[in-house]
N, C-alpha and C. Protein backbone atom coordinates (compact mmCIF):
# COMPACT_ATOMS: atom_id res chain seq x y z
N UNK A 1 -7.52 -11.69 -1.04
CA UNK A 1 -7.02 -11.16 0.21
C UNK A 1 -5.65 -10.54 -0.06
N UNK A 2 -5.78 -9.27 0.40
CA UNK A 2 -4.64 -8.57 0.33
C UNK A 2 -4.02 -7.83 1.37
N UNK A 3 -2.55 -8.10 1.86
CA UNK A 3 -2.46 -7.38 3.29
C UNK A 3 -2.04 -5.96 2.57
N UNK A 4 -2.81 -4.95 3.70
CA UNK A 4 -3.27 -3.92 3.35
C UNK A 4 -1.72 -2.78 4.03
N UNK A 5 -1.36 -1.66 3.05
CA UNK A 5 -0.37 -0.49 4.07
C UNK A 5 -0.95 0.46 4.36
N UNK A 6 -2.41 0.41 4.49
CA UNK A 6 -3.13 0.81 5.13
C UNK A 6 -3.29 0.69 6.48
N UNK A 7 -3.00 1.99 7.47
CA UNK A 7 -2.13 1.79 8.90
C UNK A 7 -3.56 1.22 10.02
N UNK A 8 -4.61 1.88 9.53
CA UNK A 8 -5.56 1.17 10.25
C UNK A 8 -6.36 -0.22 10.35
N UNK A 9 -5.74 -1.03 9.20
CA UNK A 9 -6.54 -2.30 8.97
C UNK A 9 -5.08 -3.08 8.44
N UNK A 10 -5.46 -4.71 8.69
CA UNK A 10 -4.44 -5.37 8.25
C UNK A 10 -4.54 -6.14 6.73
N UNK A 11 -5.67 -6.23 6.45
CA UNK A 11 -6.49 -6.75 4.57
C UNK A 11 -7.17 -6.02 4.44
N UNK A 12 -7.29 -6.12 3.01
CA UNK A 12 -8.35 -5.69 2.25
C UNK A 12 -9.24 -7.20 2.15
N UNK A 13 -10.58 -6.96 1.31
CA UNK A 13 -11.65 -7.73 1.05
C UNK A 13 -12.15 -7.45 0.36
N UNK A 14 -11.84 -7.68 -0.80
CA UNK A 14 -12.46 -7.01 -2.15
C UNK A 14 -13.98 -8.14 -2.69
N UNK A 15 -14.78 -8.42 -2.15
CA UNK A 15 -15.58 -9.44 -2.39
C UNK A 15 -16.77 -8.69 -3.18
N UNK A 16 -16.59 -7.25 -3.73
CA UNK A 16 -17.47 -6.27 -4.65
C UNK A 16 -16.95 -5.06 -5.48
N UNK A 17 -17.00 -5.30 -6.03
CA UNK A 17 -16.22 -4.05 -6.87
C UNK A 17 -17.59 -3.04 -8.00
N UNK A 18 -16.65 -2.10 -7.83
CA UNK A 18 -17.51 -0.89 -8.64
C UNK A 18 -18.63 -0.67 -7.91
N UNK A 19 -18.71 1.01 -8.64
CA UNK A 19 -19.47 2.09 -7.38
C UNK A 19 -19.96 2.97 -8.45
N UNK A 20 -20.50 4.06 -7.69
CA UNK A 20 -20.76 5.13 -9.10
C UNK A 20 -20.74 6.59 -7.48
N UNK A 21 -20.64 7.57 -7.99
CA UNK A 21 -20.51 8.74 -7.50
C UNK A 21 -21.97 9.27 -6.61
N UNK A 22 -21.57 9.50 -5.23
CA UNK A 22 -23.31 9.99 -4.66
C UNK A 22 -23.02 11.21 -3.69
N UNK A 23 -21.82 11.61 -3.68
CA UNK A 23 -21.89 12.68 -2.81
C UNK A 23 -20.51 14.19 -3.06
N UNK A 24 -20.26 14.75 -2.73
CA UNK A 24 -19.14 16.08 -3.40
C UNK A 24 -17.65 14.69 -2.92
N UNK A 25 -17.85 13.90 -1.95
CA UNK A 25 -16.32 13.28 -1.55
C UNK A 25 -15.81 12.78 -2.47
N UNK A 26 -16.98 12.00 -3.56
CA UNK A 26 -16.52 11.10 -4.61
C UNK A 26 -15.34 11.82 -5.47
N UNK A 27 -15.86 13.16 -5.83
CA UNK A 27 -15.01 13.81 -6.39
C UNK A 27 -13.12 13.47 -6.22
N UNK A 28 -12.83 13.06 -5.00
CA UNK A 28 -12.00 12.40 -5.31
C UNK A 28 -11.63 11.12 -4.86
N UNK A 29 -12.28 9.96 -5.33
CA UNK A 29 -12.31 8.69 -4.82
C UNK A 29 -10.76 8.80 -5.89
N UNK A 30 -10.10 7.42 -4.74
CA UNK A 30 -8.62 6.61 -4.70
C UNK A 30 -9.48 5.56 -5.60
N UNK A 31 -10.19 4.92 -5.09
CA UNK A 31 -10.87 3.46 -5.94
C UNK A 31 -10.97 3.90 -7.67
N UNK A 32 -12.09 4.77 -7.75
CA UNK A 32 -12.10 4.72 -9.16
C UNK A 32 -10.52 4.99 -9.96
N UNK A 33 -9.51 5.55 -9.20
CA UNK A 33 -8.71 5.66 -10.08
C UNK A 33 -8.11 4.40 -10.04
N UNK A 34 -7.70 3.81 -9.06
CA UNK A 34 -7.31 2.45 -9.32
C UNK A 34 -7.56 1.66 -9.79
N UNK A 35 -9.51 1.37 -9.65
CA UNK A 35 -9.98 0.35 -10.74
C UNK A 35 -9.96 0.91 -12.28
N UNK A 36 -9.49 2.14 -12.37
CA UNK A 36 -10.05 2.62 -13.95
C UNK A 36 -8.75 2.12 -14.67
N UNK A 37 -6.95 2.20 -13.88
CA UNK A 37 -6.07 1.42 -14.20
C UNK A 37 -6.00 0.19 -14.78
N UNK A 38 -7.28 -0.67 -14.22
CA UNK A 38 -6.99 -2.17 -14.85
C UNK A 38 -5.61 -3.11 -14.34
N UNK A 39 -5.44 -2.63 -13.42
CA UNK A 39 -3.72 -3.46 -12.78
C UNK A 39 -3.89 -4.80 -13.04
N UNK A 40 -5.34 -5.06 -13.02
CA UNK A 40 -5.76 -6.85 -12.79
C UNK A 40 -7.33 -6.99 -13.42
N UNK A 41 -7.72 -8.58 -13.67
CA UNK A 41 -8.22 -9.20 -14.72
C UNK A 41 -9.40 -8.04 -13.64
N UNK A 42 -9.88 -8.45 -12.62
CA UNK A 42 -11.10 -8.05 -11.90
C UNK A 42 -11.34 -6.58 -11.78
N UNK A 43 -10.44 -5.84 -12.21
CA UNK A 43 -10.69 -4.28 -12.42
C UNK A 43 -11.56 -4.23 -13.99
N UNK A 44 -11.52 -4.73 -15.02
CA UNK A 44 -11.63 -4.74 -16.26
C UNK A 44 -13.03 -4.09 -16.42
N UNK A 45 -13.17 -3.00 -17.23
CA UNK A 45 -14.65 -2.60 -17.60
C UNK A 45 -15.41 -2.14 -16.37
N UNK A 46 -14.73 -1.79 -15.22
CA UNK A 46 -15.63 -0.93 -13.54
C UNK A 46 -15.96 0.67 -14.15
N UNK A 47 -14.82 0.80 -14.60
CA UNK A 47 -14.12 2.23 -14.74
C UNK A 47 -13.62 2.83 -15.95
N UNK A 48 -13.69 4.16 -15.80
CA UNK A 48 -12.73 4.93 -17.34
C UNK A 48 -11.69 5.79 -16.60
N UNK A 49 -10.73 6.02 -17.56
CA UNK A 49 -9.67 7.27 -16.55
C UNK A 49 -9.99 8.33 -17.37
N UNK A 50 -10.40 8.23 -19.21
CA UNK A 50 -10.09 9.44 -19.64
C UNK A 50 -11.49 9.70 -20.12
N UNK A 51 -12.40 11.50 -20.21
CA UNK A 51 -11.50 12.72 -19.89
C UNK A 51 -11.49 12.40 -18.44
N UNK A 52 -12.36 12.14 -17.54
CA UNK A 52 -11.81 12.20 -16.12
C UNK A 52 -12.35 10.32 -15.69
N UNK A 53 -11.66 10.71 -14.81
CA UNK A 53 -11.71 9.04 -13.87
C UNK A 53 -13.34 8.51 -13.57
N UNK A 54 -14.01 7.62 -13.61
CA UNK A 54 -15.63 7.40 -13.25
C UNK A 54 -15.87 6.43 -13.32
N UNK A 55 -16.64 5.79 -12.44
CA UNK A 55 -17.03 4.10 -12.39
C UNK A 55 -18.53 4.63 -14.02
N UNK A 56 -18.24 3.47 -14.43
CA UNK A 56 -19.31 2.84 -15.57
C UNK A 56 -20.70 2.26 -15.31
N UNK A 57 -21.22 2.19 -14.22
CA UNK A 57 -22.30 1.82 -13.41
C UNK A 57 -21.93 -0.23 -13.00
N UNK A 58 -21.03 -0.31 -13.97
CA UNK A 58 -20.75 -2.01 -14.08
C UNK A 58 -20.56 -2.37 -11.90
N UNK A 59 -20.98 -3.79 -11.22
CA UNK A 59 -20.46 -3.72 -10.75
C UNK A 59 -20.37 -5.75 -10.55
N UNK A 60 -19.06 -5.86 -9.42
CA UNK A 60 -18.76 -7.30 -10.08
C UNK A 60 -18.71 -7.97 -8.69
N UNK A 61 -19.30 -9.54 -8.47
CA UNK A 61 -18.99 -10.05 -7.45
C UNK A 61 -17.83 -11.16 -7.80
N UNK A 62 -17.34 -11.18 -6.58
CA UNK A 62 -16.43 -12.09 -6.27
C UNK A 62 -15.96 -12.56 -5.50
N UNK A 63 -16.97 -14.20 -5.70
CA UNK A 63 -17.16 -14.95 -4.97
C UNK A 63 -16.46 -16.13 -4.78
N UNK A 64 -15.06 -16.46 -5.04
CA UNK A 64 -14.54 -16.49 -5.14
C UNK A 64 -13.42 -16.27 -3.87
N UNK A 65 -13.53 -14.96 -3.31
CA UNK A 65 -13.10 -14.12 -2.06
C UNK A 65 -13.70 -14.17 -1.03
N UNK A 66 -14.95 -15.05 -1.22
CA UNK A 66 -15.80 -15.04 0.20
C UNK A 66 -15.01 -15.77 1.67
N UNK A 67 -14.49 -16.81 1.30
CA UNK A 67 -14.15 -17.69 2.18
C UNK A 67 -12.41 -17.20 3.11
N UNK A 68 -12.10 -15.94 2.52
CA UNK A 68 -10.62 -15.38 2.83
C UNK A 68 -10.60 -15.22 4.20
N UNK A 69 -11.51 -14.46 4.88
CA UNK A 69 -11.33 -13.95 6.20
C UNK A 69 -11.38 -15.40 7.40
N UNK A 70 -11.92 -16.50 6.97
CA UNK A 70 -11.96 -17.83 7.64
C UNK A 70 -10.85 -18.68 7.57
N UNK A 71 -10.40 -18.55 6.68
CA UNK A 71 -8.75 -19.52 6.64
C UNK A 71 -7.65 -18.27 7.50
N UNK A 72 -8.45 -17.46 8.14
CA UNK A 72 -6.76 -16.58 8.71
C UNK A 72 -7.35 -16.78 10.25
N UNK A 73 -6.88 -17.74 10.89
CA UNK A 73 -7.49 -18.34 12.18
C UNK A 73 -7.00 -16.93 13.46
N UNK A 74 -6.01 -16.28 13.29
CA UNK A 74 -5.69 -15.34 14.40
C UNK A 74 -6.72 -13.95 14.14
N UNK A 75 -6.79 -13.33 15.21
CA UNK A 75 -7.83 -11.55 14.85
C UNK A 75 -6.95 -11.09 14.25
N UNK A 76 -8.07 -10.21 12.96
CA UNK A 76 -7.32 -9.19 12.25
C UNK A 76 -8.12 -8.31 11.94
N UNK A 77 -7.76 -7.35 11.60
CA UNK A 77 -8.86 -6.04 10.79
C UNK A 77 -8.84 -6.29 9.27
N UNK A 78 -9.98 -6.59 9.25
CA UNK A 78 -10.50 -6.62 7.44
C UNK A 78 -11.02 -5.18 7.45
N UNK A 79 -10.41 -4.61 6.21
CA UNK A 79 -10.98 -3.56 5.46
C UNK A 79 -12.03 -4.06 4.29
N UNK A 80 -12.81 -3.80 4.15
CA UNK A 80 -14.34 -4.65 3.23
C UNK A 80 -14.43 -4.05 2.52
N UNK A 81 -14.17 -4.28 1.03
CA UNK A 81 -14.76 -3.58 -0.22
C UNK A 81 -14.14 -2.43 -0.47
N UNK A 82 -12.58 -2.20 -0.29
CA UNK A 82 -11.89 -0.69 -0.11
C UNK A 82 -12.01 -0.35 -2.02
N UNK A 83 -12.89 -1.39 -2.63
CA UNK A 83 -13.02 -0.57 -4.29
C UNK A 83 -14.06 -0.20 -4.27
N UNK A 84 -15.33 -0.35 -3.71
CA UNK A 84 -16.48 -0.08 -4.09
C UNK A 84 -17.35 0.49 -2.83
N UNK A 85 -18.96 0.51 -2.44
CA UNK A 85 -19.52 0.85 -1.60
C UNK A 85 -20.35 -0.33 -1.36
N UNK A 86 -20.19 -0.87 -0.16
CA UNK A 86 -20.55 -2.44 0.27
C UNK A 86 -22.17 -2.31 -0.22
N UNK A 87 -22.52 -0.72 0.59
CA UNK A 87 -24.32 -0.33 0.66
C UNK A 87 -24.58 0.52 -0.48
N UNK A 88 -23.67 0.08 -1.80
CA UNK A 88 -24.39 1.04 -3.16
C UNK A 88 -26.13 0.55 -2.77
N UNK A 89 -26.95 1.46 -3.74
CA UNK A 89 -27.79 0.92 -3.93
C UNK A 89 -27.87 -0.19 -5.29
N UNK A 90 -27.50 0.04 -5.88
CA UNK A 90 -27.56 -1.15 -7.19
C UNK A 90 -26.57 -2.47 -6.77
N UNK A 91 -26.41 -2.81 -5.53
CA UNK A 91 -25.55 -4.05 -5.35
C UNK A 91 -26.20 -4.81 -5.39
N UNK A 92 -26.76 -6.25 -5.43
CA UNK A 92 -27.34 -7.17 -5.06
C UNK A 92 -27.50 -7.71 -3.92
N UNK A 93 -28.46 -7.92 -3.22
CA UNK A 93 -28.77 -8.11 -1.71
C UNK A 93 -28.38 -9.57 -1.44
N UNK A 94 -28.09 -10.24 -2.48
CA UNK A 94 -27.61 -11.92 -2.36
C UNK A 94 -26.40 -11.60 -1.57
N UNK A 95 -25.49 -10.73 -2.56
CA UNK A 95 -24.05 -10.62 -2.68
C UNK A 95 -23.98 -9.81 -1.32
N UNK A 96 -24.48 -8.91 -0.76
CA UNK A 96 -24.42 -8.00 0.63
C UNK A 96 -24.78 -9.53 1.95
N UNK A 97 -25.63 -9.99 1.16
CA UNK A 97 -25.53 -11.16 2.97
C UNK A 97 -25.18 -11.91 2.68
N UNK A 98 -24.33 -12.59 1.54
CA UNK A 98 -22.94 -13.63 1.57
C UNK A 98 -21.96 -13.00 2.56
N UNK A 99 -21.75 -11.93 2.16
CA UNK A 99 -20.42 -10.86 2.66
C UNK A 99 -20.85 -11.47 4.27
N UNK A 100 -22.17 -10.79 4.49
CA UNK A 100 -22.58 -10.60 6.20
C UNK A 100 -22.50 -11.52 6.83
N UNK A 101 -23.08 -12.66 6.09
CA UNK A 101 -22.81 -14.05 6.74
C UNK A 101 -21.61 -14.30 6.99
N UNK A 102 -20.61 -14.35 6.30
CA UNK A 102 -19.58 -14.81 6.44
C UNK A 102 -18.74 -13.85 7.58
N UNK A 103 -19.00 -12.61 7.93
CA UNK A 103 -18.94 -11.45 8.70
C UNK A 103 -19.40 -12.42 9.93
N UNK A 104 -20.36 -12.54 9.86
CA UNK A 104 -20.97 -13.15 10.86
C UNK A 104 -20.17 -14.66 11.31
N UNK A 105 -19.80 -15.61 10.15
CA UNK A 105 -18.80 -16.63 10.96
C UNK A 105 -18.01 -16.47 11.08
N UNK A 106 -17.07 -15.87 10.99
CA UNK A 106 -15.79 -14.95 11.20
C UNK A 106 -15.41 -14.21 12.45
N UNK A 107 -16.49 -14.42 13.49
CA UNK A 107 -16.37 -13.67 14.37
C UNK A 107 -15.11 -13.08 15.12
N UNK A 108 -14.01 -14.03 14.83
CA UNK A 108 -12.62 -13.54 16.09
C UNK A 108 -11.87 -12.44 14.92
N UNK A 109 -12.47 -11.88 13.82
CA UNK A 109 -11.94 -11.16 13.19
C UNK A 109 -12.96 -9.67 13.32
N UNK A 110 -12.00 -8.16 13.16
CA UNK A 110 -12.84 -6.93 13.20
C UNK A 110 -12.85 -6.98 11.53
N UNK A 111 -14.07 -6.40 11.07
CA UNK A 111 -14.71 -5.98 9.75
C UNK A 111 -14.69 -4.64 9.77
N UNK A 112 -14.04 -3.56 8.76
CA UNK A 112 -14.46 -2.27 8.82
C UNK A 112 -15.09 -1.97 7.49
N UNK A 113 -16.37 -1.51 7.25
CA UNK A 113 -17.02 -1.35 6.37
C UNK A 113 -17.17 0.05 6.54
N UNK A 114 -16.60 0.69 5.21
CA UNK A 114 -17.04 2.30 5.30
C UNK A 114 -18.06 2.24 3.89
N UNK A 115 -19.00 3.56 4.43
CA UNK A 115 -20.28 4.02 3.24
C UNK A 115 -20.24 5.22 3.28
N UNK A 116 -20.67 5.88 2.15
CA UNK A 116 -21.12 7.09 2.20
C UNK A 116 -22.64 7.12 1.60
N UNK A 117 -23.23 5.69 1.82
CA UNK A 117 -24.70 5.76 2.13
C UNK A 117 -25.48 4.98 3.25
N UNK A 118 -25.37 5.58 4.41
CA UNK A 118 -25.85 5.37 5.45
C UNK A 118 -27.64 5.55 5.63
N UNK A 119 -28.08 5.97 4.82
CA UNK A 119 -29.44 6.27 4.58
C UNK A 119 -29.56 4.74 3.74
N UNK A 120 -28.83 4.29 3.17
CA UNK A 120 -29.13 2.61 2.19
C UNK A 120 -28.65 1.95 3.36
N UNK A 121 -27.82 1.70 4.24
CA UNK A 121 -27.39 0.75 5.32
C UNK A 121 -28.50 0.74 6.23
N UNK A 122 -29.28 1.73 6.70
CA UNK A 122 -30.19 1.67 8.00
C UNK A 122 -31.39 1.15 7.06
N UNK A 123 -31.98 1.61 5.81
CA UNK A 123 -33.02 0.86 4.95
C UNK A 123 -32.66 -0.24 5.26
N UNK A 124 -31.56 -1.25 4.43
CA UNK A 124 -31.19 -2.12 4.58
C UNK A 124 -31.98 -3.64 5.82
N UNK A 125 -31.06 -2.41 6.59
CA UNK A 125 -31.21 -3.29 8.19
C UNK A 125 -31.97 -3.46 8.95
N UNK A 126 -33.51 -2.32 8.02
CA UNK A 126 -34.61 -2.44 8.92
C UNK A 126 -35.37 -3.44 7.90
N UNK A 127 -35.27 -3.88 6.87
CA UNK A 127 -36.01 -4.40 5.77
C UNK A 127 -35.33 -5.91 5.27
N UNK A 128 -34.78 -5.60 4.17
CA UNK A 128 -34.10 -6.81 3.42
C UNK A 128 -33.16 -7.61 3.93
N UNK A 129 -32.18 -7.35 4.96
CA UNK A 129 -31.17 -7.27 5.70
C UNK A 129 -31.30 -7.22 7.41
N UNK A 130 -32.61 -7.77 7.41
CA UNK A 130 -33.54 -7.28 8.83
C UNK A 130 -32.61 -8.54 9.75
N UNK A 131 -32.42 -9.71 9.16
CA UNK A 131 -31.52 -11.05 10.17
C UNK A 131 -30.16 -10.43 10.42
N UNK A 132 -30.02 -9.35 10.07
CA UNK A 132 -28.59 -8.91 10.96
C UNK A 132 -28.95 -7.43 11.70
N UNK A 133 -29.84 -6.89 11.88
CA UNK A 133 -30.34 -5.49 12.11
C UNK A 133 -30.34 -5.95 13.95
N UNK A 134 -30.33 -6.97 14.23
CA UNK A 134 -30.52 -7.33 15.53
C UNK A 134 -29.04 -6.90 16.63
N UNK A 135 -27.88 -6.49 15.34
CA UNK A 135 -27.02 -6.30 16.00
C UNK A 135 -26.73 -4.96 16.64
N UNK A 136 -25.69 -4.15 17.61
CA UNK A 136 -26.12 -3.07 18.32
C UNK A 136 -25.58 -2.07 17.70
N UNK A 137 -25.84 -0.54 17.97
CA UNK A 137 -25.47 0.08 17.75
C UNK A 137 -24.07 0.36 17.39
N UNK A 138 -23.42 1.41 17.23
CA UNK A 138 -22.38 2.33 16.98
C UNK A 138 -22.44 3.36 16.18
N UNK A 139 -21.29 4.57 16.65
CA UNK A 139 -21.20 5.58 16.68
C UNK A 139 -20.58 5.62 15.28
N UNK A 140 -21.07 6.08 13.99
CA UNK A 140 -20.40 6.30 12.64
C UNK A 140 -19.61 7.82 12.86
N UNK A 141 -18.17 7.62 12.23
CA UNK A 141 -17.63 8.93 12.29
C UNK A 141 -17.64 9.72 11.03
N UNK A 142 -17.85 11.34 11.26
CA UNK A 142 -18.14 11.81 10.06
C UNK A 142 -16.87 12.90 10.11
N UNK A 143 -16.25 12.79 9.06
CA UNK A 143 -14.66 14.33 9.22
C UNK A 143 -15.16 14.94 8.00
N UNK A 144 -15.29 16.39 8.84
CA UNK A 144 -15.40 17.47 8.31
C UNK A 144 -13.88 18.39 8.70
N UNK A 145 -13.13 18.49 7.25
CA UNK A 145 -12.23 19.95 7.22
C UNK A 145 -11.58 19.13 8.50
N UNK A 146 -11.41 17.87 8.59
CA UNK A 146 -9.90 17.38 9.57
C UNK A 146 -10.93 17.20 11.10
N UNK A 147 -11.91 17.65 11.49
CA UNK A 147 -12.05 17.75 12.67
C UNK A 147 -13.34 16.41 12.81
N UNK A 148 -13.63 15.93 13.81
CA UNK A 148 -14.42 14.62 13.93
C UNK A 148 -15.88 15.59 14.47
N UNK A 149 -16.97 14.96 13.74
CA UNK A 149 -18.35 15.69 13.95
C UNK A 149 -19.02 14.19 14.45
N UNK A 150 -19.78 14.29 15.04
CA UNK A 150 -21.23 13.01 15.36
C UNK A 150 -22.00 13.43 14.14
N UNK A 151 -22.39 11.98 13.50
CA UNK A 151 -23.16 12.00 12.43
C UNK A 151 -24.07 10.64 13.23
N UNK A 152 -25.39 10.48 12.32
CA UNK A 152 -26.55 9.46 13.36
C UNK A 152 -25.85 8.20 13.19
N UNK A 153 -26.15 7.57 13.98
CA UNK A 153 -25.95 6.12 14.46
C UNK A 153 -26.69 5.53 13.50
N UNK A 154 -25.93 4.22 12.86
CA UNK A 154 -26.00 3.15 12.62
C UNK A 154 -25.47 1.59 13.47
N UNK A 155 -26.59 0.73 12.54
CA UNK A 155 -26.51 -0.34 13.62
C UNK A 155 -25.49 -1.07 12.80
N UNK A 156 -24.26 -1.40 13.60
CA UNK A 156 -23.37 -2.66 13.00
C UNK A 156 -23.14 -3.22 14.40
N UNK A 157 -22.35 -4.40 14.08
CA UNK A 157 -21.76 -5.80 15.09
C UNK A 157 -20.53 -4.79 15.39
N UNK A 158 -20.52 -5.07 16.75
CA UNK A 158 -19.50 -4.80 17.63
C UNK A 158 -18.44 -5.37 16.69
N UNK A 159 -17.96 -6.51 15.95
CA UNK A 159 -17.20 -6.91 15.42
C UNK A 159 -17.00 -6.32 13.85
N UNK A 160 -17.81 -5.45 13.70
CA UNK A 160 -17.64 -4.15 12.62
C UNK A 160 -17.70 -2.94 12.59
N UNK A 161 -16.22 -2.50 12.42
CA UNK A 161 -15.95 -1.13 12.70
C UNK A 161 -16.87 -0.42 11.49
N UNK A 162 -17.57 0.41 11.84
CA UNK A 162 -18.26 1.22 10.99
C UNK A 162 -17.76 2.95 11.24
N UNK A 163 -17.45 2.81 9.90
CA UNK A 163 -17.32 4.25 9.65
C UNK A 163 -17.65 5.17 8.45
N UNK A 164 -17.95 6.23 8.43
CA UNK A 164 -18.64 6.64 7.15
C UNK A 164 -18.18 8.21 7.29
N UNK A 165 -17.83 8.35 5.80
CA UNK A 165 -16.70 9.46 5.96
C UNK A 165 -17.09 10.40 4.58
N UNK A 166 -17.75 11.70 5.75
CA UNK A 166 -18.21 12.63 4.28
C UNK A 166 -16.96 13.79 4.26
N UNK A 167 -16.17 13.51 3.55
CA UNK A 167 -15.57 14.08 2.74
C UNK A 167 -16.16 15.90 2.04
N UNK A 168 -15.84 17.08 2.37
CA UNK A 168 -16.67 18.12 2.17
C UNK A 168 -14.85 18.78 1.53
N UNK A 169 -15.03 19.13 0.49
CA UNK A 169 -13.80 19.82 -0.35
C UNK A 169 -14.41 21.11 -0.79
């Protein structure tokens, strides 16, 4: 748990790390360059910086971090997984409904989970992930060139800000 200077959320929740590239935004992901740094033991082997920055397909749980958002008894905004993509497809579905569960007992806290695979989140939630699909809608935001577009609805908990952000350079 890390308090975040990130103006919209108050932590991070790093409970997954490493990603690999799926759309033109990646082009410039903040994460891979940070994990490709190595600042800390849990960045080690995600990432390369040289010739250019790129996750390694490696990706790591840590579990370890599950229990963070429950020892902070007041509401806060968790930012979830600001290194990786909660809904890669190569994550492990164990490791995605530890996260949820605990999402789920956590309730007096907001969760913001951003993807840029919303086509793997709605699979997800109609299938493997079907004991949380019961929760309601919301409106995912998509910025194009600065301006806010409607992109389709996905289902998250009122108590998770969902947002998903295609990035077009």
């Amino acid at each position: 748990m890390a308090r975040s200077m990130i103006e919209w959320t108050g932590f991070v929740w790093n409970i997954m790390l490493g990603c690999s590239k799926c759309s033109p935004g990646c082009k410039f992901c903040y994460a891979v360059n940070e994990v490709a740094r190595e600042r800390c033991e849990a960045h080690k082997g995600l990432a390369v910086l040289k010739p250019i920055a790129n996750w390694n397909g490696n990706l790591r749980f840590r579990p370890e971090s599950l229990s963070q958002p429950l020892h902070r008894k007041s509401p806060t905004k968790w930012f979830v997984n600001s290194l990786s993509d909660y809904f890669h497809e190569h994550m492990p579905l164990e490791w995605q409904k530890a996260g949820l569960e605990v999402m789920r007992m956590a309730d007096w806290h907001i969760f913001q989970v951003l993807t840029k695979r919303d086509q793997q989140l709605n699979r997800l939630l109609g299938n493997e992930l079907n004991e949380f699909a019961s929760l309601p809608e919301c409106d995912v935001g998509s910025q194009r060139r600065g301006l806010q577009a409607r992109a389709p609805q996905n289902r998250c908990s009122p108590r998770i800000g969902c947002a998903h952000q295609v990035a077009e350079h």
